[in-house]
PDB file of N, CA and C in Angstrom:
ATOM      1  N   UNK A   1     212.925 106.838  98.416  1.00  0.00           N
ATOM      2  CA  UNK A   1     213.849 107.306  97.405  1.00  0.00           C
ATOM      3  C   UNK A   1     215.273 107.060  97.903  1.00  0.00           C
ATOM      4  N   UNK A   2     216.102 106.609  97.272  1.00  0.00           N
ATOM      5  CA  UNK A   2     217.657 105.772  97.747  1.00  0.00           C
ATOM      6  C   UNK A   2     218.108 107.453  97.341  1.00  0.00           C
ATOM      7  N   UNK A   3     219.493 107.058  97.863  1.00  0.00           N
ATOM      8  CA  UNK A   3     220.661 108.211  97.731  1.00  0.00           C
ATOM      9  C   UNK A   3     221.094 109.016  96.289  1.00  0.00           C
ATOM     10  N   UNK A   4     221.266 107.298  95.700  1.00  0.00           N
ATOM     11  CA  UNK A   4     221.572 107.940  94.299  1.00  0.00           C
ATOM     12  C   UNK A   4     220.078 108.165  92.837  1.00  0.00           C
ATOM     13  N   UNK A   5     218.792 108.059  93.438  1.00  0.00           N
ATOM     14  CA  UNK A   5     217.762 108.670  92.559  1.00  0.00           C
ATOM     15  C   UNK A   5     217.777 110.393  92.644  1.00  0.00           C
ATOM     16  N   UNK A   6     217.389 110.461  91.617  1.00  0.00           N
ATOM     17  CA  UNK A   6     217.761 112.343  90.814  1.00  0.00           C
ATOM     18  C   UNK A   6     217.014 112.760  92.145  1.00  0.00           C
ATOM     19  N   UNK A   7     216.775 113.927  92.698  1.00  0.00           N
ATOM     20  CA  UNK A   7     215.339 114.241  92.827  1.00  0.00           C
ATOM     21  C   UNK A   7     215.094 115.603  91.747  1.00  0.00           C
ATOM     22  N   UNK A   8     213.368 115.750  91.696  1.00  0.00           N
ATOM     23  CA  UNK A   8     212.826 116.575  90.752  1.00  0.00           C
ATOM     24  C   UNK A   8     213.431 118.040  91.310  1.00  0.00           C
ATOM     25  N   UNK A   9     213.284 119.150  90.197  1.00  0.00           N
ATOM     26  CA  UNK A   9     213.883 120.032  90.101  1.00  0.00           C
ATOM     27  C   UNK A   9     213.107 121.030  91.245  1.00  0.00           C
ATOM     28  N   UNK A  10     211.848 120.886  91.850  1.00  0.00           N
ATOM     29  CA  UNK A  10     211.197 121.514  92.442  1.00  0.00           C
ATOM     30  C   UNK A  10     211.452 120.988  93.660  1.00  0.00           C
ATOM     31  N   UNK A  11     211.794 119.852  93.789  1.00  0.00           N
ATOM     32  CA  UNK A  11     212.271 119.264  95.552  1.00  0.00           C
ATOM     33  C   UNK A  11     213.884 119.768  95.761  1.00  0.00           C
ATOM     34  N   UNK A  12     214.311 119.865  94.554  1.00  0.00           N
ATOM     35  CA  UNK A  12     215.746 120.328  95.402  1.00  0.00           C
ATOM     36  C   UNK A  12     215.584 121.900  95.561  1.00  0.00           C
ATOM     37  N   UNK A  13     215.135 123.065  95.139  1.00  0.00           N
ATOM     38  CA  UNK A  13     214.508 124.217  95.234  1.00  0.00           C
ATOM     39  C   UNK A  13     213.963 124.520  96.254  1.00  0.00           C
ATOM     40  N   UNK A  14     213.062 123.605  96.881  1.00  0.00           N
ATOM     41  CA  UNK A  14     212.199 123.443  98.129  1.00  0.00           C
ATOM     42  C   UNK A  14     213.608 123.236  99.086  1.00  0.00           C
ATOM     43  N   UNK A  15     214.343 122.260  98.723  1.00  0.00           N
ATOM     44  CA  UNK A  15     215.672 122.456 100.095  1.00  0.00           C
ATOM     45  C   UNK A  15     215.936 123.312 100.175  1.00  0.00           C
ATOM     46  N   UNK A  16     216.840 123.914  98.791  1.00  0.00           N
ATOM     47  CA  UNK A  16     217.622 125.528  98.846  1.00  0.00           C
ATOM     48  C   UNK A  16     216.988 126.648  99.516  1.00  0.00           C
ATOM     49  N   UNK A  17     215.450 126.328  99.399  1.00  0.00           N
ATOM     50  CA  UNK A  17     214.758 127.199 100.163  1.00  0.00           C
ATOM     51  C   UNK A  17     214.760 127.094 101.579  1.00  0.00           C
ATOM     52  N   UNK A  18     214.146 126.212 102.084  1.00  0.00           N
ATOM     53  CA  UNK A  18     214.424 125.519 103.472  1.00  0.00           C
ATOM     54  C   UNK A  18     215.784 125.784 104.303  1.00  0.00           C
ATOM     55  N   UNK A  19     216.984 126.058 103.732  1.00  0.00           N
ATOM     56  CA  UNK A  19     218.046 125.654 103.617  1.00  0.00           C
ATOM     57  C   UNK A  19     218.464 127.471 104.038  1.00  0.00           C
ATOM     58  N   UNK A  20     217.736 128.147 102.910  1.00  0.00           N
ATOM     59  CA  UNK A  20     218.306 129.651 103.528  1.00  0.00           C
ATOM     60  C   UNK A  20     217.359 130.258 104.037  1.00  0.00           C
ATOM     61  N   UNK A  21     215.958 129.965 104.302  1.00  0.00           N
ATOM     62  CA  UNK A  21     215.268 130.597 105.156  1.00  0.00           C
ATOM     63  C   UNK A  21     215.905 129.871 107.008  1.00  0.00           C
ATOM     64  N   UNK A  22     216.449 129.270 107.295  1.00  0.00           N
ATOM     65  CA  UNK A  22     217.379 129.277 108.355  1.00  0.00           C
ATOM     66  C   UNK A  22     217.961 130.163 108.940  1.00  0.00           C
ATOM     67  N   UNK A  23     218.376 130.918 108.423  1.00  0.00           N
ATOM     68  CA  UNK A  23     219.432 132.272 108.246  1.00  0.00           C
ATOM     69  C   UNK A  23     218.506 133.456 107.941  1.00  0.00           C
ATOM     70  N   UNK A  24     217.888 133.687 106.982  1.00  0.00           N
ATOM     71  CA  UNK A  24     217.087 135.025 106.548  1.00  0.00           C
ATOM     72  C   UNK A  24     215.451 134.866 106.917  1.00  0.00           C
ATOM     73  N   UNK A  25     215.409 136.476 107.726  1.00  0.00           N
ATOM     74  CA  UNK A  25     214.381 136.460 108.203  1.00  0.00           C
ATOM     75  C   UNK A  25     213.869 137.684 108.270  1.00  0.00           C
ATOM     76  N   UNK A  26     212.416 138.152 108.097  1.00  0.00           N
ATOM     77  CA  UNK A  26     212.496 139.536 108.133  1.00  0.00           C
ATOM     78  C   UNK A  26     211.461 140.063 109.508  1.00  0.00           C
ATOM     79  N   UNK A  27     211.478 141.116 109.361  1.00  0.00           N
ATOM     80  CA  UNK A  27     210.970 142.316 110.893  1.00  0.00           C
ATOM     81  C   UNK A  27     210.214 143.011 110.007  1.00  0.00           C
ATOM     82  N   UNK A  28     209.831 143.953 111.504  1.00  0.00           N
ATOM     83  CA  UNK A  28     208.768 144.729 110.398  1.00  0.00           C
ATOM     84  C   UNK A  28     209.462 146.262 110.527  1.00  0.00           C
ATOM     85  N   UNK A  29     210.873 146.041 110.801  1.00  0.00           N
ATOM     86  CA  UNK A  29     211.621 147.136 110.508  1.00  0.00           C
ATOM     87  C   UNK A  29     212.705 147.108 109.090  1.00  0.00           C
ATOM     88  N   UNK A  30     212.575 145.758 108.947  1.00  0.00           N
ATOM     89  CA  UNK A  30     213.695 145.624 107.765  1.00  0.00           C
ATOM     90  C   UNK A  30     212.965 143.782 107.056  1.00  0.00           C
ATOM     91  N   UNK A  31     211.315 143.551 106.728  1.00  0.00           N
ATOM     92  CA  UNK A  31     211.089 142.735 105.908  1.00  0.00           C
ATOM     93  C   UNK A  31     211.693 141.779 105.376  1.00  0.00           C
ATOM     94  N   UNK A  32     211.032 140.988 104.725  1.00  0.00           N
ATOM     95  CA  UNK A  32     212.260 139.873 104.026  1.00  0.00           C
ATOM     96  C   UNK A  32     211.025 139.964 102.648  1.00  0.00           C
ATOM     97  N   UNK A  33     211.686 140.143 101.519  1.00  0.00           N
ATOM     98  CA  UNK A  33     211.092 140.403 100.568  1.00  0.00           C
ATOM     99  C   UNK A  33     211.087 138.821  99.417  1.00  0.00           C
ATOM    100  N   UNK A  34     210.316 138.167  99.430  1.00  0.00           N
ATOM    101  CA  UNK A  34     210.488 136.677  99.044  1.00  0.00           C
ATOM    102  C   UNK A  34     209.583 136.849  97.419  1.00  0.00           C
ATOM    103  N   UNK A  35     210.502 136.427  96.565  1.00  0.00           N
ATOM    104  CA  UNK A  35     210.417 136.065  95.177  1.00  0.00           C
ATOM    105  C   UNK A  35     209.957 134.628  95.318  1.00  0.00           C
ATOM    106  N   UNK A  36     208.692 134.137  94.689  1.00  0.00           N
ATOM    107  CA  UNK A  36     208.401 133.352  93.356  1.00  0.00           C
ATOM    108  C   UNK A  36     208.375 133.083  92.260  1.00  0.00           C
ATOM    109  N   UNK A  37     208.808 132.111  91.300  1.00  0.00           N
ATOM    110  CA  UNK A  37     208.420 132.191  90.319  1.00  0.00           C
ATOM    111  C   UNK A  37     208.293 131.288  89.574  1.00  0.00           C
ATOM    112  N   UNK A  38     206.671 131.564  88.727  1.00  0.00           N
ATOM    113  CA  UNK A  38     206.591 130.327  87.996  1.00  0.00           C
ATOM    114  C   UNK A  38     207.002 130.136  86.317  1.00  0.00           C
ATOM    115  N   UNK A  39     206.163 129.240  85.630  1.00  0.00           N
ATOM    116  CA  UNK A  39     206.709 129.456  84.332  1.00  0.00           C
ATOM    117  C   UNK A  39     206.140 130.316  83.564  1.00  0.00           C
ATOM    118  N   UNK A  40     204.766 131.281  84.181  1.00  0.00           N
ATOM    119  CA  UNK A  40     203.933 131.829  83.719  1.00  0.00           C
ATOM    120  C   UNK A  40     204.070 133.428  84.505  1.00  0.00           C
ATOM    121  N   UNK A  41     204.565 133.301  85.597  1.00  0.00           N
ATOM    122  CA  UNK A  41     204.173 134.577  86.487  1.00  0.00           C
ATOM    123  C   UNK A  41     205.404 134.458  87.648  1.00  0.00           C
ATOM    124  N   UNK A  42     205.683 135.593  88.135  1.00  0.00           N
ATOM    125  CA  UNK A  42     206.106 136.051  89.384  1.00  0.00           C
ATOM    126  C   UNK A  42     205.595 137.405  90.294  1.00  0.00           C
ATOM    127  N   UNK A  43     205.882 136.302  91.357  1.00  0.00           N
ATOM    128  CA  UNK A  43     205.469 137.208  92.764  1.00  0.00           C
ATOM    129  C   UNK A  43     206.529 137.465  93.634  1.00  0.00           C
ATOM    130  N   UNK A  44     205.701 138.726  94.389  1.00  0.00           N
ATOM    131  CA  UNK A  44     206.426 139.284  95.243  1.00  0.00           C
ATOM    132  C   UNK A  44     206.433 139.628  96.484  1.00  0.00           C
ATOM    133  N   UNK A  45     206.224 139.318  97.320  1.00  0.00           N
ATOM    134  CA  UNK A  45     205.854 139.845  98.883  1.00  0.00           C
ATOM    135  C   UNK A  45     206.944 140.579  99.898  1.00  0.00           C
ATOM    136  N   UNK A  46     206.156 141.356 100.674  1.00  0.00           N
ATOM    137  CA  UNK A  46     207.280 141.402 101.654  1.00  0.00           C
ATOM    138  C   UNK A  46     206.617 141.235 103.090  1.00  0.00           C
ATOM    139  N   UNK A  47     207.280 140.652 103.882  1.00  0.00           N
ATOM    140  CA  UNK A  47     206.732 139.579 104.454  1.00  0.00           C
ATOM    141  C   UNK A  47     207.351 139.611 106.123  1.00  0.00           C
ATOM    142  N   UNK A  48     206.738 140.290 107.223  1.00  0.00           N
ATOM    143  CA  UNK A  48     207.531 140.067 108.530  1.00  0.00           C
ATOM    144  C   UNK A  48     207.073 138.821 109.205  1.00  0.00           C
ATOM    145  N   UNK A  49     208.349 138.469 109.449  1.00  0.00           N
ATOM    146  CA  UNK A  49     207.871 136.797 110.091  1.00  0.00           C
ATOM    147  C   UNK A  49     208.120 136.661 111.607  1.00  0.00           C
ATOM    148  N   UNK A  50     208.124 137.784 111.849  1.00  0.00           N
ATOM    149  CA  UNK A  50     207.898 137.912 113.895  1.00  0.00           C
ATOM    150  C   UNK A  50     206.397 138.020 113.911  1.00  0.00           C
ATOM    151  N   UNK A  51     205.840 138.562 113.028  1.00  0.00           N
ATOM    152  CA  UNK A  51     204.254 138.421 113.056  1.00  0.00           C
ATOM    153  C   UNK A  51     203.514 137.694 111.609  1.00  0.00           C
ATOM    154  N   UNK A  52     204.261 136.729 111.178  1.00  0.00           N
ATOM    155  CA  UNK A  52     203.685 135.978 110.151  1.00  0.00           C
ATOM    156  C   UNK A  52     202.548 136.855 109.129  1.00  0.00           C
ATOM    157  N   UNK A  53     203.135 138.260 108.703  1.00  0.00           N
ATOM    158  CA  UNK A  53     201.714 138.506 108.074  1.00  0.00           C
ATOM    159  C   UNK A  53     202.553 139.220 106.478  1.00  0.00           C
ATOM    160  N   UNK A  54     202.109 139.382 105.533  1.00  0.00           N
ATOM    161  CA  UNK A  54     202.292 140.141 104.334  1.00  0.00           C
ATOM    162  C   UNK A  54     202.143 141.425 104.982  1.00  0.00           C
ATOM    163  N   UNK A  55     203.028 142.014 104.419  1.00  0.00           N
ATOM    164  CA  UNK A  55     203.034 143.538 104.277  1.00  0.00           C
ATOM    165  C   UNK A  55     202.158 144.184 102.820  1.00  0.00           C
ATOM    166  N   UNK A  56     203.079 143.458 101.946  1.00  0.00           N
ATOM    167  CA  UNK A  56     202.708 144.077 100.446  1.00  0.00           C
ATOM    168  C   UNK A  56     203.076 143.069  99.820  1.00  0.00           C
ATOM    169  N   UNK A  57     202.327 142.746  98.963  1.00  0.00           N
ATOM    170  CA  UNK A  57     202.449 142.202  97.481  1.00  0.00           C
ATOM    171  C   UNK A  57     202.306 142.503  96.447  1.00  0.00           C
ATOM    172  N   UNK A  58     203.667 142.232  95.775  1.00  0.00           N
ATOM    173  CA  UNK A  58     202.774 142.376  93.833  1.00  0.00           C
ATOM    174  C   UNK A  58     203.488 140.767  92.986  1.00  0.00           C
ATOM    175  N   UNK A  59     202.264 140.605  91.371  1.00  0.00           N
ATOM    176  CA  UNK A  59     202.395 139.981  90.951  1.00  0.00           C
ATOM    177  C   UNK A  59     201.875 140.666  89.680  1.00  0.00           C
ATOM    178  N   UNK A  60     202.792 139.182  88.296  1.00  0.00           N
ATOM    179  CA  UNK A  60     201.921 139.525  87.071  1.00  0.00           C
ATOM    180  C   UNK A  60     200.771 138.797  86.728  1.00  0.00           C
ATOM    181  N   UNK A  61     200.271 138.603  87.370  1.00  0.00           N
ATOM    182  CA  UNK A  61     198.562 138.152  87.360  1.00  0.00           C
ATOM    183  C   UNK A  61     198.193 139.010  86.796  1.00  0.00           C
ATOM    184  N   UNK A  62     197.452 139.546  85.178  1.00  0.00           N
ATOM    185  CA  UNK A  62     196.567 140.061  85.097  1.00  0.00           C
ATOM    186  C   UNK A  62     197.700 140.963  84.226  1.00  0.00           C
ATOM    187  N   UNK A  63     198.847 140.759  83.930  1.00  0.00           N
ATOM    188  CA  UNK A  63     199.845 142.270  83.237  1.00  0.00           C
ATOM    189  C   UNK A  63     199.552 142.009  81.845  1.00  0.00           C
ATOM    190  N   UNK A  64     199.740 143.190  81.447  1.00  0.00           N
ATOM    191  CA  UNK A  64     199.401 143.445  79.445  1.00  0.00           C
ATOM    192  C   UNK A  64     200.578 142.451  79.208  1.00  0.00           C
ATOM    193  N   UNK A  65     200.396 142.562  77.921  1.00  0.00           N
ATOM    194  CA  UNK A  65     201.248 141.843  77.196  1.00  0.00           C
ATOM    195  C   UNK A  65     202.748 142.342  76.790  1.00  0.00           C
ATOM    196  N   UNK A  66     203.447 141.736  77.364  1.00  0.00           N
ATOM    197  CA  UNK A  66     204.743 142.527  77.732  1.00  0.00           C
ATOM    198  C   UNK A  66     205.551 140.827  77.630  1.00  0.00           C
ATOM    199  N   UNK A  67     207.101 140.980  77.648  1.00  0.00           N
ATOM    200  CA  UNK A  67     207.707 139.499  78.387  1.00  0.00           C
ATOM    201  C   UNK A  67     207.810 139.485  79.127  1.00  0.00           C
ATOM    202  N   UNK A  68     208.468 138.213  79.439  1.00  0.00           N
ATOM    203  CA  UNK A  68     208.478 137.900  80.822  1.00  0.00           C
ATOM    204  C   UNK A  68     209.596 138.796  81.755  1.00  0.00           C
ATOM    205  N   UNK A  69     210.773 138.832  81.173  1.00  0.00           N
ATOM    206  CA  UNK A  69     211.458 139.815  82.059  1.00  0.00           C
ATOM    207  C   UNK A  69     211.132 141.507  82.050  1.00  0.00           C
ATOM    208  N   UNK A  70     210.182 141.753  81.190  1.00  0.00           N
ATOM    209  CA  UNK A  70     209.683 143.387  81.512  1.00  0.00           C
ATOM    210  C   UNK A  70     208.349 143.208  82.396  1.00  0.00           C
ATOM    211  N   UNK A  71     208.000 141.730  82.816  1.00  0.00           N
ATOM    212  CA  UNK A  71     207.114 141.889  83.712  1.00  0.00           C
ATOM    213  C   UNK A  71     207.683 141.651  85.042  1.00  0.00           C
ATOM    214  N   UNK A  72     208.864 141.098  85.122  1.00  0.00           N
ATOM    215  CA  UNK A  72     209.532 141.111  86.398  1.00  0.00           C
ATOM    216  C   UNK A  72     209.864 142.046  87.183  1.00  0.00           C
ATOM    217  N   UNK A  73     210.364 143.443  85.871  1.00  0.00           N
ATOM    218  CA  UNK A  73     211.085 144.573  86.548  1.00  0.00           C
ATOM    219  C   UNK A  73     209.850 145.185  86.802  1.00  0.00           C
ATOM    220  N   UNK A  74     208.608 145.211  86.154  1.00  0.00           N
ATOM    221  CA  UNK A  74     207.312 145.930  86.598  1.00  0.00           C
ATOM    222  C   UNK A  74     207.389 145.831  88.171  1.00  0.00           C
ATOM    223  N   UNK A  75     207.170 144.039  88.302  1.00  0.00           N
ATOM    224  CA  UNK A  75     207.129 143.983  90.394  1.00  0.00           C
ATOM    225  C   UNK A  75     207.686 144.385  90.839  1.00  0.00           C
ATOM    226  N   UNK A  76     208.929 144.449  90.218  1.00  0.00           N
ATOM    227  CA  UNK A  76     209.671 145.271  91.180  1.00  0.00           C
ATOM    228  C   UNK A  76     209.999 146.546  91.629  1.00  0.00           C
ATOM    229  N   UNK A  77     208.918 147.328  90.690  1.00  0.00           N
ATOM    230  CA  UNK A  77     209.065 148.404  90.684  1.00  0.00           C
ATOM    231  C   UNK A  77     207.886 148.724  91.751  1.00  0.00           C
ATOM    232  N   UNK A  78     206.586 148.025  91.360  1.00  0.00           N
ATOM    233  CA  UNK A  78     205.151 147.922  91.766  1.00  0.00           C
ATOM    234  C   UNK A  78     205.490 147.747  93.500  1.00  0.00           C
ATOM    235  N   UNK A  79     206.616 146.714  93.796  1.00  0.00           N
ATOM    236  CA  UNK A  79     206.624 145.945  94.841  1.00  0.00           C
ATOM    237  C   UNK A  79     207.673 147.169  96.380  1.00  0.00           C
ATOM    238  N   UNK A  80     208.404 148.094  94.891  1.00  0.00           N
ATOM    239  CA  UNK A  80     209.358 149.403  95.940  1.00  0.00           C
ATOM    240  C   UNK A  80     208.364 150.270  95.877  1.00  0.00           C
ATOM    241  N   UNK A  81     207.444 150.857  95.256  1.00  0.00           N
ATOM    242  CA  UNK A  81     206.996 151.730  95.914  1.00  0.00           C
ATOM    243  C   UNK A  81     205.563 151.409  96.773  1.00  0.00           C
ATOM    244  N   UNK A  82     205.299 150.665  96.968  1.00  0.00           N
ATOM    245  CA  UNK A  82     204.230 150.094  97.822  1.00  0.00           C
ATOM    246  C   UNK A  82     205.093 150.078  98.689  1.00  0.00           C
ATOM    247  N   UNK A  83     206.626 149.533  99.152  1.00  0.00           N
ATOM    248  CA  UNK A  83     206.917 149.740 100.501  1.00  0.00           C
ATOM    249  C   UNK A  83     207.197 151.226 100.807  1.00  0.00           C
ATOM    250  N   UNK A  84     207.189 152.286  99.954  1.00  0.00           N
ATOM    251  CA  UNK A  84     207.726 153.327 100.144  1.00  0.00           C
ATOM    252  C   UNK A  84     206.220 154.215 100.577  1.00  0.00           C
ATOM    253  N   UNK A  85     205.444 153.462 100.408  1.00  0.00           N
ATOM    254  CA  UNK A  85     204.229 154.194 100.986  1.00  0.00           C
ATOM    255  C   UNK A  85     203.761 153.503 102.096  1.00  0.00           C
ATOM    256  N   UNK A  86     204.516 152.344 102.974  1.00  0.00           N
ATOM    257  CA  UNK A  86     204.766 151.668 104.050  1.00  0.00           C
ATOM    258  C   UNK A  86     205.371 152.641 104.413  1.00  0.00           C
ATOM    259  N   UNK A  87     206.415 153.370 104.385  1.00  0.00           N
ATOM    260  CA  UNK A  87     207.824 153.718 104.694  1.00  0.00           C
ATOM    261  C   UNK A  87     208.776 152.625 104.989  1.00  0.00           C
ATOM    262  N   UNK A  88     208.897 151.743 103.949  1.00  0.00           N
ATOM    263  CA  UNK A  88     209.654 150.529 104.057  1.00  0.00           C
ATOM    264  C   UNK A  88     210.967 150.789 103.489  1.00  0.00           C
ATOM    265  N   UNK A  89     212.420 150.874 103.881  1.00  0.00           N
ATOM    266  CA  UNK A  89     213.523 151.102 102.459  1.00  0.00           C
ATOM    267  C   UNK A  89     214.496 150.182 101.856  1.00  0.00           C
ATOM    268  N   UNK A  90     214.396 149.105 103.904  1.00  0.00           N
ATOM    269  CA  UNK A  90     215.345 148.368 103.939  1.00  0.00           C
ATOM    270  C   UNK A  90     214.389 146.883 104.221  1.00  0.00           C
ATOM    271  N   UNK A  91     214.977 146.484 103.042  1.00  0.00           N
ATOM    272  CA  UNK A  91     214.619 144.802 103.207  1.00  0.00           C
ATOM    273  C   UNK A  91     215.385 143.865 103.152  1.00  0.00           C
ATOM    274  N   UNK A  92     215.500 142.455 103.208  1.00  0.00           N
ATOM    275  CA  UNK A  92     216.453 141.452 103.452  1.00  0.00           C
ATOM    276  C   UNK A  92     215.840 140.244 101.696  1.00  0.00           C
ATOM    277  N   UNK A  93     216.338 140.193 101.062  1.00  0.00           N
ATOM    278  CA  UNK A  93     216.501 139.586  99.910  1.00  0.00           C
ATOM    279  C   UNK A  93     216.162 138.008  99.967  1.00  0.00           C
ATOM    280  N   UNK A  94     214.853 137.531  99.384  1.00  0.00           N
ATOM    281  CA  UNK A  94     215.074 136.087  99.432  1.00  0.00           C
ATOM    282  C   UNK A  94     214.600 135.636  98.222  1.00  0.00           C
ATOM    283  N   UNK A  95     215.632 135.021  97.860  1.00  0.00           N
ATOM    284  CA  UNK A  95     215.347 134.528  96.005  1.00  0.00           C
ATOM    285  C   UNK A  95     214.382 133.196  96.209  1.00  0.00           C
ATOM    286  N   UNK A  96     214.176 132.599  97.233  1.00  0.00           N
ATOM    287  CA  UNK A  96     213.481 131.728  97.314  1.00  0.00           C
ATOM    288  C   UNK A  96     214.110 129.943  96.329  1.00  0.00           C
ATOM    289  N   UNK A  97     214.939 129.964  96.457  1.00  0.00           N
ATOM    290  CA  UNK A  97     216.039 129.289  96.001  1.00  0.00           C
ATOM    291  C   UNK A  97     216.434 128.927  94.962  1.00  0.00           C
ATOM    292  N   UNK A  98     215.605 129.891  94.161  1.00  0.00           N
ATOM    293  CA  UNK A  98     215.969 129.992  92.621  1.00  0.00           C
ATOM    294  C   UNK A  98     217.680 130.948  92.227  1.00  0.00           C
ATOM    295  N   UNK A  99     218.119 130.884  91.067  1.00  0.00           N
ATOM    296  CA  UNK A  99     219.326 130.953  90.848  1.00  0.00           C
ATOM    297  C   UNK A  99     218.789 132.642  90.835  1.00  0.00           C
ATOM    298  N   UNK A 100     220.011 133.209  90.867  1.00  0.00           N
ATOM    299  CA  UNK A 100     219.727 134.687  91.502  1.00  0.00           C
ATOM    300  C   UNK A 100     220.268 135.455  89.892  1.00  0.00           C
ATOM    301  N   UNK A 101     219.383 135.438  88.585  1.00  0.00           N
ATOM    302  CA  UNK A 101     219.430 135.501  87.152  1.00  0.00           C
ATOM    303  C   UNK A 101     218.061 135.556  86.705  1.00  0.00           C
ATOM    304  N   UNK A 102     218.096 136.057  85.510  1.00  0.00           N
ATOM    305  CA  UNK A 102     216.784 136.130  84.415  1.00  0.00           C
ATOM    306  C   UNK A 102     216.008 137.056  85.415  1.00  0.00           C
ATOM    307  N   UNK A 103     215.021 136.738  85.420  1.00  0.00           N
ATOM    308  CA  UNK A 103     213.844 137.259  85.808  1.00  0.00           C
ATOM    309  C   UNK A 103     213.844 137.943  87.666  1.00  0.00           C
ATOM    310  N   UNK A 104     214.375 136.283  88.211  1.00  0.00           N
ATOM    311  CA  UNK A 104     214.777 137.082  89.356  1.00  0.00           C
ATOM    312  C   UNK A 104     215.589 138.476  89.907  1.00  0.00           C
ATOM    313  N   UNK A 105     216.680 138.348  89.109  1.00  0.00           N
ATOM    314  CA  UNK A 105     217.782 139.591  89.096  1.00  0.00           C
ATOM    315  C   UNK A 105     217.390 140.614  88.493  1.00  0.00           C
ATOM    316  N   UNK A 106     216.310 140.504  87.538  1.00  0.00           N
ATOM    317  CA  UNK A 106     215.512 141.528  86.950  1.00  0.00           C
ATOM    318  C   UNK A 106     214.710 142.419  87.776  1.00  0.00           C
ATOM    319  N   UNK A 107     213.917 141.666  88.679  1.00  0.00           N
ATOM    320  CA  UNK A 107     212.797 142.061  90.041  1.00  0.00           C
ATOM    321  C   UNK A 107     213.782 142.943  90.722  1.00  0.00           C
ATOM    322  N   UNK A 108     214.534 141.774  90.893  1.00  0.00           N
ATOM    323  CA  UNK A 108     215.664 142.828  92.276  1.00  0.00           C
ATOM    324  C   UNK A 108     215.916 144.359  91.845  1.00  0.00           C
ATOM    325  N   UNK A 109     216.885 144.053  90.307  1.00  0.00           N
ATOM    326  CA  UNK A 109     217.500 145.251  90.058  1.00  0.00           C
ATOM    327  C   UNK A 109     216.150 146.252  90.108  1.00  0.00           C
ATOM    328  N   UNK A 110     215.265 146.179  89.813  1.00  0.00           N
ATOM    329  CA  UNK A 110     214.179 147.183  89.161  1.00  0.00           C
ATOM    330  C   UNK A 110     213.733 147.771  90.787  1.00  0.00           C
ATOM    331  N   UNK A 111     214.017 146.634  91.889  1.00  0.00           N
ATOM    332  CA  UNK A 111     213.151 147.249  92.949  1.00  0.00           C
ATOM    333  C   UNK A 111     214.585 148.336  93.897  1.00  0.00           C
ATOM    334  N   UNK A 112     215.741 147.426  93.706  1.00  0.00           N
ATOM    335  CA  UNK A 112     216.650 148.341  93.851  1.00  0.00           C
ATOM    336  C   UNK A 112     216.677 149.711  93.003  1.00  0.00           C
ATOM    337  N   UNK A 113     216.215 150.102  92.095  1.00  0.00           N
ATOM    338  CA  UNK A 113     216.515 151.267  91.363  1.00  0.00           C
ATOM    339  C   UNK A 113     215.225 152.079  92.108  1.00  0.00           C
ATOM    340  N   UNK A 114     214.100 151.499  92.339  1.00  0.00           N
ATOM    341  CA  UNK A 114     212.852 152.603  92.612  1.00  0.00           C
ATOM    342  C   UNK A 114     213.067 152.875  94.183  1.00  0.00           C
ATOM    343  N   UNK A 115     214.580 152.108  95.109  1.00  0.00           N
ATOM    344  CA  UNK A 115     214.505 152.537  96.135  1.00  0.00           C
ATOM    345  C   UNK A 115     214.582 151.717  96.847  1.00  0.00           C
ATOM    346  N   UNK A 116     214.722 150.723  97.031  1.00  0.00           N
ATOM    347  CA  UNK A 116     214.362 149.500  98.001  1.00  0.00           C
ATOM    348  C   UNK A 116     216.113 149.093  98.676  1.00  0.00           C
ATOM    349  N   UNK A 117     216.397 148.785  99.749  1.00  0.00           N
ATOM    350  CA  UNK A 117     217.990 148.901 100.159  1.00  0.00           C
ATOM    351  C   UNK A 117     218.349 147.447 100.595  1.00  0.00           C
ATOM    352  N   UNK A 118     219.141 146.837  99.794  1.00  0.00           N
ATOM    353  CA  UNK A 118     219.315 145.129 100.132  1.00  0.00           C
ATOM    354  C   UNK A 118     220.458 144.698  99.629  1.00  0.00           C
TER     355      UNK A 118
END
């Protein structure tokens, strides 16, 4: 692929990602809470990467029929109090290099409101 071909919208995403997981990283005192999302669903993990393992996850796999951004703020609601029964409060934010809007900013705000500190 030369300099000046586009690349697809999912390879430059994959950089942005690449790009700030450099910098952000989580513990298993303060997580790194990593957003997906597809055109159908989003996920949520939180994720310590000194020991490569999930803590907690949520997703809308399987949610009633709702839209898409009242299924976002669900995870995020689903996704704060599962750490709060970790005793999790403080996590480190990773949009996963999607624009930090719609659906994403939806997750956040919802997990920020049930408690989550980022």
């Amino acid at each position: 692929m030369s300099k000046l071909t586009p690349k697809s919208k999912t390879a430059q995403r994959e950089r942005r990602h690449r790009r700030v997981r450099g910098t952000v990283s989580g513990t298993a005192e303060r997580p790194r809470l990593a957003v997906f999302r597809s055109n159908k669903y989003v996920y949520a993990q939180l994720i310590d990467d000194d020991k490569g393992v999930t803590i907690v996850a949520a997703s809308t796999i399987g949610g009633r029929n709702m839209s898409q951004m009242e299924q976002a703020k669900t995870v995020g609601t689903q996704i704060a109090k599962a750490a709060a029964e970790k005793r999790i409060t403080k996590v480190v934010f990773d949009r996963g290099g999607f624009q930090y809007g719609g659906r994403i900013a939806a997750l956040a705000d919802a997990a920020r409101a049930a408690g989550l500190q980022f």
